[in-house]
N, C-alpha and C. Protein backbone atom coordinates (compact mmCIF):
# COMPACT_ATOMS: atom_id res chain seq x y z
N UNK A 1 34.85 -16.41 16.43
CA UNK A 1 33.50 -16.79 16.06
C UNK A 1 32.68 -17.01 17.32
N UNK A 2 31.42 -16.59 17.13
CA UNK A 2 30.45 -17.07 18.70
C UNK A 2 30.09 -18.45 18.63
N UNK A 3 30.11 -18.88 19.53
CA UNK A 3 29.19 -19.73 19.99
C UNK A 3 27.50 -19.64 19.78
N UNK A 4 27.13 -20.60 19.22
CA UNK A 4 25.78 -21.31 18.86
C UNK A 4 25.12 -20.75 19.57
N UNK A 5 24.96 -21.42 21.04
CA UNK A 5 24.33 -21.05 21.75
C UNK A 5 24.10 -19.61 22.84
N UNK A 6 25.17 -18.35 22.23
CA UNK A 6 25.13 -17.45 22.74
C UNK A 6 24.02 -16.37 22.12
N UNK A 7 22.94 -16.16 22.66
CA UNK A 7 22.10 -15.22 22.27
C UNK A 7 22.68 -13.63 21.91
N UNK A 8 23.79 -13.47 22.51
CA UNK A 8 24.02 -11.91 22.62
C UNK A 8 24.18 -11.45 21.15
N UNK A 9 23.77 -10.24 20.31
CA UNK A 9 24.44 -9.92 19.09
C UNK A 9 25.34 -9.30 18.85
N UNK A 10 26.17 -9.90 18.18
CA UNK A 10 27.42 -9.12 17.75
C UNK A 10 26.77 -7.18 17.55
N UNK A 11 28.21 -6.23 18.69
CA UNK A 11 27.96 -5.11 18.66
C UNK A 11 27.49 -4.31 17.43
N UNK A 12 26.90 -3.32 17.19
CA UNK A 12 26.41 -2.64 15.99
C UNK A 12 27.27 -1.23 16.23
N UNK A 13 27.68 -0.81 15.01
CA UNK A 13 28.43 0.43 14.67
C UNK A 13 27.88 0.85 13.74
N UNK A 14 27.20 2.49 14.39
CA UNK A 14 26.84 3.44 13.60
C UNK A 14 28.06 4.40 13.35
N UNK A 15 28.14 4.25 11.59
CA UNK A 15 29.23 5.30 11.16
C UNK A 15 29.04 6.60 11.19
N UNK A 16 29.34 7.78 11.11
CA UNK A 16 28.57 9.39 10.67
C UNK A 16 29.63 9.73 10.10
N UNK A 17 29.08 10.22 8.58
CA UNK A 17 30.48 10.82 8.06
C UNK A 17 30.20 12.61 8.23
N UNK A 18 31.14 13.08 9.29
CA UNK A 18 31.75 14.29 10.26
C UNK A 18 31.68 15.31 8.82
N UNK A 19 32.16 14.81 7.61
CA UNK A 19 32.54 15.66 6.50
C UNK A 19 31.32 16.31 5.54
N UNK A 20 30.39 15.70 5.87
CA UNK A 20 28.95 15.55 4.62
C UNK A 20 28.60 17.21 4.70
N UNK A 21 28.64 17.43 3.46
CA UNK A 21 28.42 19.05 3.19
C UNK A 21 27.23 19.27 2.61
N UNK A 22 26.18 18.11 2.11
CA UNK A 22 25.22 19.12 1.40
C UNK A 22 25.67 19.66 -0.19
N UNK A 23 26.51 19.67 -0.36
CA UNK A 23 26.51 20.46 -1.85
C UNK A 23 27.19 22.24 -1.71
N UNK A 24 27.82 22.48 -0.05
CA UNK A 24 28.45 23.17 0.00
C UNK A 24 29.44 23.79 0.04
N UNK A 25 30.07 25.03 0.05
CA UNK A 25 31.69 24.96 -0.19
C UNK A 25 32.33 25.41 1.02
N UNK A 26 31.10 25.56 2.17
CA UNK A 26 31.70 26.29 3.46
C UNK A 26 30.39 26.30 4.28
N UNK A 27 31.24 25.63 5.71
CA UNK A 27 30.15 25.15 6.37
C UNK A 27 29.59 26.42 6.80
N UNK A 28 28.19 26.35 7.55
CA UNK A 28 27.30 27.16 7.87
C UNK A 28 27.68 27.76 9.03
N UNK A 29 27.74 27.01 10.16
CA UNK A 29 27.98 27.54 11.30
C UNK A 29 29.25 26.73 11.92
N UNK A 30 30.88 26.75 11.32
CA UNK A 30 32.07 26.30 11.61
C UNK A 30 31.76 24.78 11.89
N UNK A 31 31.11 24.06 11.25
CA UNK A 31 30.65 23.01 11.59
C UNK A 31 29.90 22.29 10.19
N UNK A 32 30.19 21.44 9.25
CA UNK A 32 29.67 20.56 8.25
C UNK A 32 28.14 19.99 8.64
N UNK A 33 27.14 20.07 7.95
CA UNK A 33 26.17 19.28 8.28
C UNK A 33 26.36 17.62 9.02
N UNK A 34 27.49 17.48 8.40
CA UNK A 34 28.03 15.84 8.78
C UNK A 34 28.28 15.77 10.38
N UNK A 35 29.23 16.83 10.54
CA UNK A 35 29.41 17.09 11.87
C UNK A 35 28.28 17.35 13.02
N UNK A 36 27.51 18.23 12.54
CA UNK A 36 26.35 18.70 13.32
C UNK A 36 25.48 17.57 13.70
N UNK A 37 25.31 16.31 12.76
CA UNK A 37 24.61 15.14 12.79
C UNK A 37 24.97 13.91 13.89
N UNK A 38 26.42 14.10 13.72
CA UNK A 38 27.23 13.38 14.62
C UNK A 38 26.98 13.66 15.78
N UNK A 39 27.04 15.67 16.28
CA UNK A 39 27.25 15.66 17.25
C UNK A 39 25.73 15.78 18.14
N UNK A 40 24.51 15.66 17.61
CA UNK A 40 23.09 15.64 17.50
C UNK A 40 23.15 14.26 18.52
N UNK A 41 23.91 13.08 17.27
CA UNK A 41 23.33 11.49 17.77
C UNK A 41 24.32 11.28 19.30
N UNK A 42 25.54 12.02 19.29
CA UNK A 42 26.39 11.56 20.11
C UNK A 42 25.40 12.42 21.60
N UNK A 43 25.00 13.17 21.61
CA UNK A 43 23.95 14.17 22.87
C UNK A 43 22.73 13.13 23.28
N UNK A 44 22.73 12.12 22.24
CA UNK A 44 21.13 11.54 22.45
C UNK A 44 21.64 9.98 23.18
N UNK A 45 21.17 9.33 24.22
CA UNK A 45 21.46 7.88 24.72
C UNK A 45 21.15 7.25 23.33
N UNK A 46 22.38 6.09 23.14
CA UNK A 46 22.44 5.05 22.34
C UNK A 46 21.43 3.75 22.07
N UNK A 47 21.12 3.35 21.45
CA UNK A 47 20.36 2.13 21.74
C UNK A 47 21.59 0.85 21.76
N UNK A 48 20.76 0.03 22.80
CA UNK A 48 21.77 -0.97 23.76
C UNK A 48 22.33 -1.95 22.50
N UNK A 49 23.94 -2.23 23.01
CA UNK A 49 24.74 -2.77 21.53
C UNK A 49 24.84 -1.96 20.44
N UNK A 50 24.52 -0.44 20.09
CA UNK A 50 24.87 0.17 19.17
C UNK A 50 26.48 1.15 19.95
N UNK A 51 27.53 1.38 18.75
CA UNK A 51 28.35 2.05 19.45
C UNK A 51 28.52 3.45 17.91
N UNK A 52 28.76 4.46 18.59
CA UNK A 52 28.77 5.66 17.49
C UNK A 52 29.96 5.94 16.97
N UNK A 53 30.51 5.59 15.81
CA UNK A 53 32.04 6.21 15.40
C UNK A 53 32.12 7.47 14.11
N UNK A 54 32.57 8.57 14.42
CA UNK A 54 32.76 9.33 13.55
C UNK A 54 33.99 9.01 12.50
N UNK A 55 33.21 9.41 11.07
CA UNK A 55 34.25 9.16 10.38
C UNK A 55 35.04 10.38 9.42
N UNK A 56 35.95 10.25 8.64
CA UNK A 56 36.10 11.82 7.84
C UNK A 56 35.71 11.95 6.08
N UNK A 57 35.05 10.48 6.10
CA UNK A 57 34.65 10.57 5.10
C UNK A 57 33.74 9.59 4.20
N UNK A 58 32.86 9.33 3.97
CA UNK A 58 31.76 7.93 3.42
C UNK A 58 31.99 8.35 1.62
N UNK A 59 32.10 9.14 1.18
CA UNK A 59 32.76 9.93 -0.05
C UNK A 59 30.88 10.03 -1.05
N UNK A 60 29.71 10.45 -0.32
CA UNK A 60 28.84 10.34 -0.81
C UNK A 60 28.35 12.23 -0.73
N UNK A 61 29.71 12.93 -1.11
CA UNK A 61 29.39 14.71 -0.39
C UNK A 61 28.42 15.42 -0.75
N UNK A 62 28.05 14.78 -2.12
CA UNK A 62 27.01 16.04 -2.16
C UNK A 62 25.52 15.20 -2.09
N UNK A 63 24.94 14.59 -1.52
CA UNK A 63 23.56 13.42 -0.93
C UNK A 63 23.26 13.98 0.79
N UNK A 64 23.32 15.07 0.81
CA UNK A 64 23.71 14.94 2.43
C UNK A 64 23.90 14.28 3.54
N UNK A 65 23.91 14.19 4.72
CA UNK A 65 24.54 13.28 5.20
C UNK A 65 24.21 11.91 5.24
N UNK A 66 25.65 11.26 5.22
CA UNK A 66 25.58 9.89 5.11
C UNK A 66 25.90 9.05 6.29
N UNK A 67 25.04 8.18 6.66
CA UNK A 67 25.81 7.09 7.65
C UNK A 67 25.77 5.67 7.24
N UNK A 68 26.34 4.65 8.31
CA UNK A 68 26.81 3.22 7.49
C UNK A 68 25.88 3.11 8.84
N UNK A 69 25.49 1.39 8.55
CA UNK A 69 25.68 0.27 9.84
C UNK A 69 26.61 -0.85 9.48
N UNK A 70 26.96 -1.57 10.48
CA UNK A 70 27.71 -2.58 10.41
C UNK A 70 28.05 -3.10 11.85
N UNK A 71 28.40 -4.56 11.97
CA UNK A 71 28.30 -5.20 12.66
C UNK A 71 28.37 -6.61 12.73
N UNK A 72 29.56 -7.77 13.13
CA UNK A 72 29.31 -8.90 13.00
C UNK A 72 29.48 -9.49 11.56
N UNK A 73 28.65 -10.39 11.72
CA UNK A 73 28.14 -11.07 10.85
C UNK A 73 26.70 -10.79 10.03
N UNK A 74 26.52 -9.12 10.10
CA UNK A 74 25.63 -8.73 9.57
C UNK A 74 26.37 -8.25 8.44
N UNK A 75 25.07 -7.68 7.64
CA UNK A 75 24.76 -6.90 6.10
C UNK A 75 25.09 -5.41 6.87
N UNK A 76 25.70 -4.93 5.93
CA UNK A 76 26.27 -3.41 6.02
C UNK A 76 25.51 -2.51 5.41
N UNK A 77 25.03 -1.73 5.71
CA UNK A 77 24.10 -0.58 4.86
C UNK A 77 25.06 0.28 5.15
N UNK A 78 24.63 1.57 3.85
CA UNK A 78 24.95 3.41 3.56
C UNK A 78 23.94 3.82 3.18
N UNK A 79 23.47 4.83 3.95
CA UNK A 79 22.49 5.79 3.74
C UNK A 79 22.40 6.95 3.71
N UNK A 80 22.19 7.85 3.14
CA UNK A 80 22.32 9.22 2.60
C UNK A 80 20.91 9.89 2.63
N UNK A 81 21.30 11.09 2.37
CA UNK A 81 20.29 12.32 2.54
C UNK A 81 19.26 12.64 4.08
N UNK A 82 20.86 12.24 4.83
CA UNK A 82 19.99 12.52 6.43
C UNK A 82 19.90 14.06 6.56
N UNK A 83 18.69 14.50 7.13
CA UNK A 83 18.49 15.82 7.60
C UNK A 83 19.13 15.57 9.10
N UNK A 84 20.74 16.42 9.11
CA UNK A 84 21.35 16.75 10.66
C UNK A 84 20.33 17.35 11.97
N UNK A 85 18.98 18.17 11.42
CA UNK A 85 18.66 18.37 12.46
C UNK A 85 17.30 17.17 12.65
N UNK A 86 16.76 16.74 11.98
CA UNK A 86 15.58 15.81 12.35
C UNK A 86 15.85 14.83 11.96
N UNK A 87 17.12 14.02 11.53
CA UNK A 87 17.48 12.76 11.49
C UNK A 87 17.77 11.98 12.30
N UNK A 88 18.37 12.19 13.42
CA UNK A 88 19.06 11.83 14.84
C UNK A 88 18.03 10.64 15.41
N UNK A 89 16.65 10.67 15.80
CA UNK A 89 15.86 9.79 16.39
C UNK A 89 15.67 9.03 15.32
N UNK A 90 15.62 9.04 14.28
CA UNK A 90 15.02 8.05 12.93
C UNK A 90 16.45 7.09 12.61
N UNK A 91 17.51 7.72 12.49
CA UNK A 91 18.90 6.87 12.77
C UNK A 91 18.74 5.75 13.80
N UNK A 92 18.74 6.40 15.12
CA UNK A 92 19.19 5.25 16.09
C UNK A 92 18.06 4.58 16.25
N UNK A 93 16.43 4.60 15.71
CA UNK A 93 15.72 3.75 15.63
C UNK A 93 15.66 2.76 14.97
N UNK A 94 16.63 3.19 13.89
CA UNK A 94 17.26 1.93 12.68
C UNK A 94 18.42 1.64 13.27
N UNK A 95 19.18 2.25 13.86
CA UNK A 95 20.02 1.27 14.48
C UNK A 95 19.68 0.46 15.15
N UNK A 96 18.93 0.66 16.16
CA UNK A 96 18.25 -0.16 17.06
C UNK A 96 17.66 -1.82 16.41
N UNK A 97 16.95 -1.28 15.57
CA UNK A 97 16.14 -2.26 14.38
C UNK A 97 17.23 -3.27 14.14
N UNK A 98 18.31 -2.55 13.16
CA UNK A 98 19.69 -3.37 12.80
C UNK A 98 19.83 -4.28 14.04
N UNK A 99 20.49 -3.89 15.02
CA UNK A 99 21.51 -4.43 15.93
C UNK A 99 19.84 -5.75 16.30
N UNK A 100 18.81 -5.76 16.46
CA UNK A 100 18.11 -7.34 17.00
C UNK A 100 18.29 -7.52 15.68
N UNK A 101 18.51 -7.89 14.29
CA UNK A 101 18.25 -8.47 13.36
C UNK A 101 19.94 -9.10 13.29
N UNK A 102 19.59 -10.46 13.65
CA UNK A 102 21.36 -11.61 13.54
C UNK A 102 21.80 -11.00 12.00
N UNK A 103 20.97 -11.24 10.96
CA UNK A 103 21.97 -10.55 9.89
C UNK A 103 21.55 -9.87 8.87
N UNK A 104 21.27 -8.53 9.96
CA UNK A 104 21.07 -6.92 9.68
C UNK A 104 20.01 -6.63 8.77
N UNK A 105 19.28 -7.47 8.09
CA UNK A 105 18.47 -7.73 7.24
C UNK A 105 16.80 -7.09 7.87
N UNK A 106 16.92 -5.70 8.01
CA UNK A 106 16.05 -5.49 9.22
C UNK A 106 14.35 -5.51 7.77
N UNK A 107 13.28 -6.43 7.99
CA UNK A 107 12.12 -6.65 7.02
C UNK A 107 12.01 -5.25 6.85
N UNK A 108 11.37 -4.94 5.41
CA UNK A 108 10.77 -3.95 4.88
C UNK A 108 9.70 -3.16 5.33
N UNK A 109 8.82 -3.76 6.04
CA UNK A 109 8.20 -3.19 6.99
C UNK A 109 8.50 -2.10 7.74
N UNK A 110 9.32 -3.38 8.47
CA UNK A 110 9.81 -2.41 9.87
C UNK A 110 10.99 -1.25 9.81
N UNK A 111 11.43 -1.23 8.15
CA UNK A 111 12.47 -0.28 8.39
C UNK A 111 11.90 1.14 8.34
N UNK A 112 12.84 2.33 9.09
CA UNK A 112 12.30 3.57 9.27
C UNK A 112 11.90 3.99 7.41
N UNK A 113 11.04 4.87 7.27
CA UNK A 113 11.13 5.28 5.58
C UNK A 113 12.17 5.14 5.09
N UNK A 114 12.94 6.43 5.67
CA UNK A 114 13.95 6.84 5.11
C UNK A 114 15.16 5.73 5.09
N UNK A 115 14.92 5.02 5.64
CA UNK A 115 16.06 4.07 5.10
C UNK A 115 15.59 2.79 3.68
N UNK A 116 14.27 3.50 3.61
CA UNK A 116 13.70 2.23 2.20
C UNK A 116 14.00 3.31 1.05
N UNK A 117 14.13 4.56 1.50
CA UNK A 117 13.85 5.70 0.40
C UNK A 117 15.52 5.86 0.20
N UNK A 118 16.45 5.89 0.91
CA UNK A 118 17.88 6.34 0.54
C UNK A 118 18.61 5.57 1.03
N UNK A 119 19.07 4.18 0.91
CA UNK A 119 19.60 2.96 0.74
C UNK A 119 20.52 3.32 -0.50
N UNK A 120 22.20 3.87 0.06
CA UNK A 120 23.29 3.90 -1.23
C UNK A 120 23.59 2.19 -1.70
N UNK A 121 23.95 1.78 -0.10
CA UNK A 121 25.05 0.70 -0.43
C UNK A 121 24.32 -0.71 0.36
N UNK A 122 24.07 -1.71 -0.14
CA UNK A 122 24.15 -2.89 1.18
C UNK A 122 24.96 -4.18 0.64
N UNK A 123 25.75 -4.34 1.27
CA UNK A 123 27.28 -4.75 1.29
C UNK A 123 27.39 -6.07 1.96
N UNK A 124 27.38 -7.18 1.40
CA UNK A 124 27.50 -8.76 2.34
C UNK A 124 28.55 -8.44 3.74
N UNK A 125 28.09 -9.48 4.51
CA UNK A 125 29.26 -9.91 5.33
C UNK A 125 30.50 -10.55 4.81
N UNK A 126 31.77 -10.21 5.08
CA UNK A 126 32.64 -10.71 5.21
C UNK A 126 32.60 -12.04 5.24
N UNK A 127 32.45 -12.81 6.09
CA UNK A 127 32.23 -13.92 5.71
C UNK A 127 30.37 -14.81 5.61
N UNK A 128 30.66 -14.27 4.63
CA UNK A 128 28.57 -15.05 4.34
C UNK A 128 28.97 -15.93 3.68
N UNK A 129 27.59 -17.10 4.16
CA UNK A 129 27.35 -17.94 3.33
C UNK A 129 25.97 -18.06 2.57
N UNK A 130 25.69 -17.95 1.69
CA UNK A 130 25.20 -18.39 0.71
C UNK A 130 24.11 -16.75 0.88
N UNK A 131 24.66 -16.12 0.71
CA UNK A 131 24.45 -14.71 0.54
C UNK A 131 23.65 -14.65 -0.84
């Protein structure tokens, strides 16, 4: 557990599920939309305290691609229907968003659209209180 008085925020993990097909039965260019998304965000600098993990599967296949946040003692989001090629900057700007918000709860405002428009999952912390 942190300390009170430590400002730093618990690290943020952006998920990418590597597998997300779109609704197809064979990727386009030897490569899944999921994949292509991954490997888009992994080419682009991170925002500070976000870390990128590929995964093989968020099980959301045919929504196109999907990613999670999570982190800490934050709220967990899944989000779906990322476009692999113009999603990449709108992701890690919500990551970004996530990781200053202590618990992930980034205001309605400030979230990118697309994360007010395709919001699958948001998932308590592990240990919350009065959630």
């Amino acid at each position: 557990m942190k300390d009170s008085t430590d400002a730093t925020p618990d690290p943020t993990e952006l998920l990418v599920c590597t597998k997300c097909r779109r609704g197809r039965t064979e990727p386009g260019d030897d490569r899944w939309p999921g994949q292509v998304l991954f490997d888009a965000l992994a080419a682009l600098p991170l925002p500070e305290g976000v870390r990128l993990t590929p995964v093989a599967c968020l099980q959301n296949c045919d929504h196109g691609c999907t990613v999670a946040l999570r982190g800490g003692a934050r709220w967990s989001y899944v989000f779906a229907n990322v476009d692999e090629q113009a999603g990449p900057a709108m992701i890690l700007d919500g990551a970004a968003r996530y990781h200053a918000c202590p618990d992930g709860l980034i205001p309605w405002r400030e979230r990118p659209e697309h994360f007010k428009r395709n919001c699958v999952a948001r998932i308590p912390p592990l240990e919350a209180s009065d959630v």
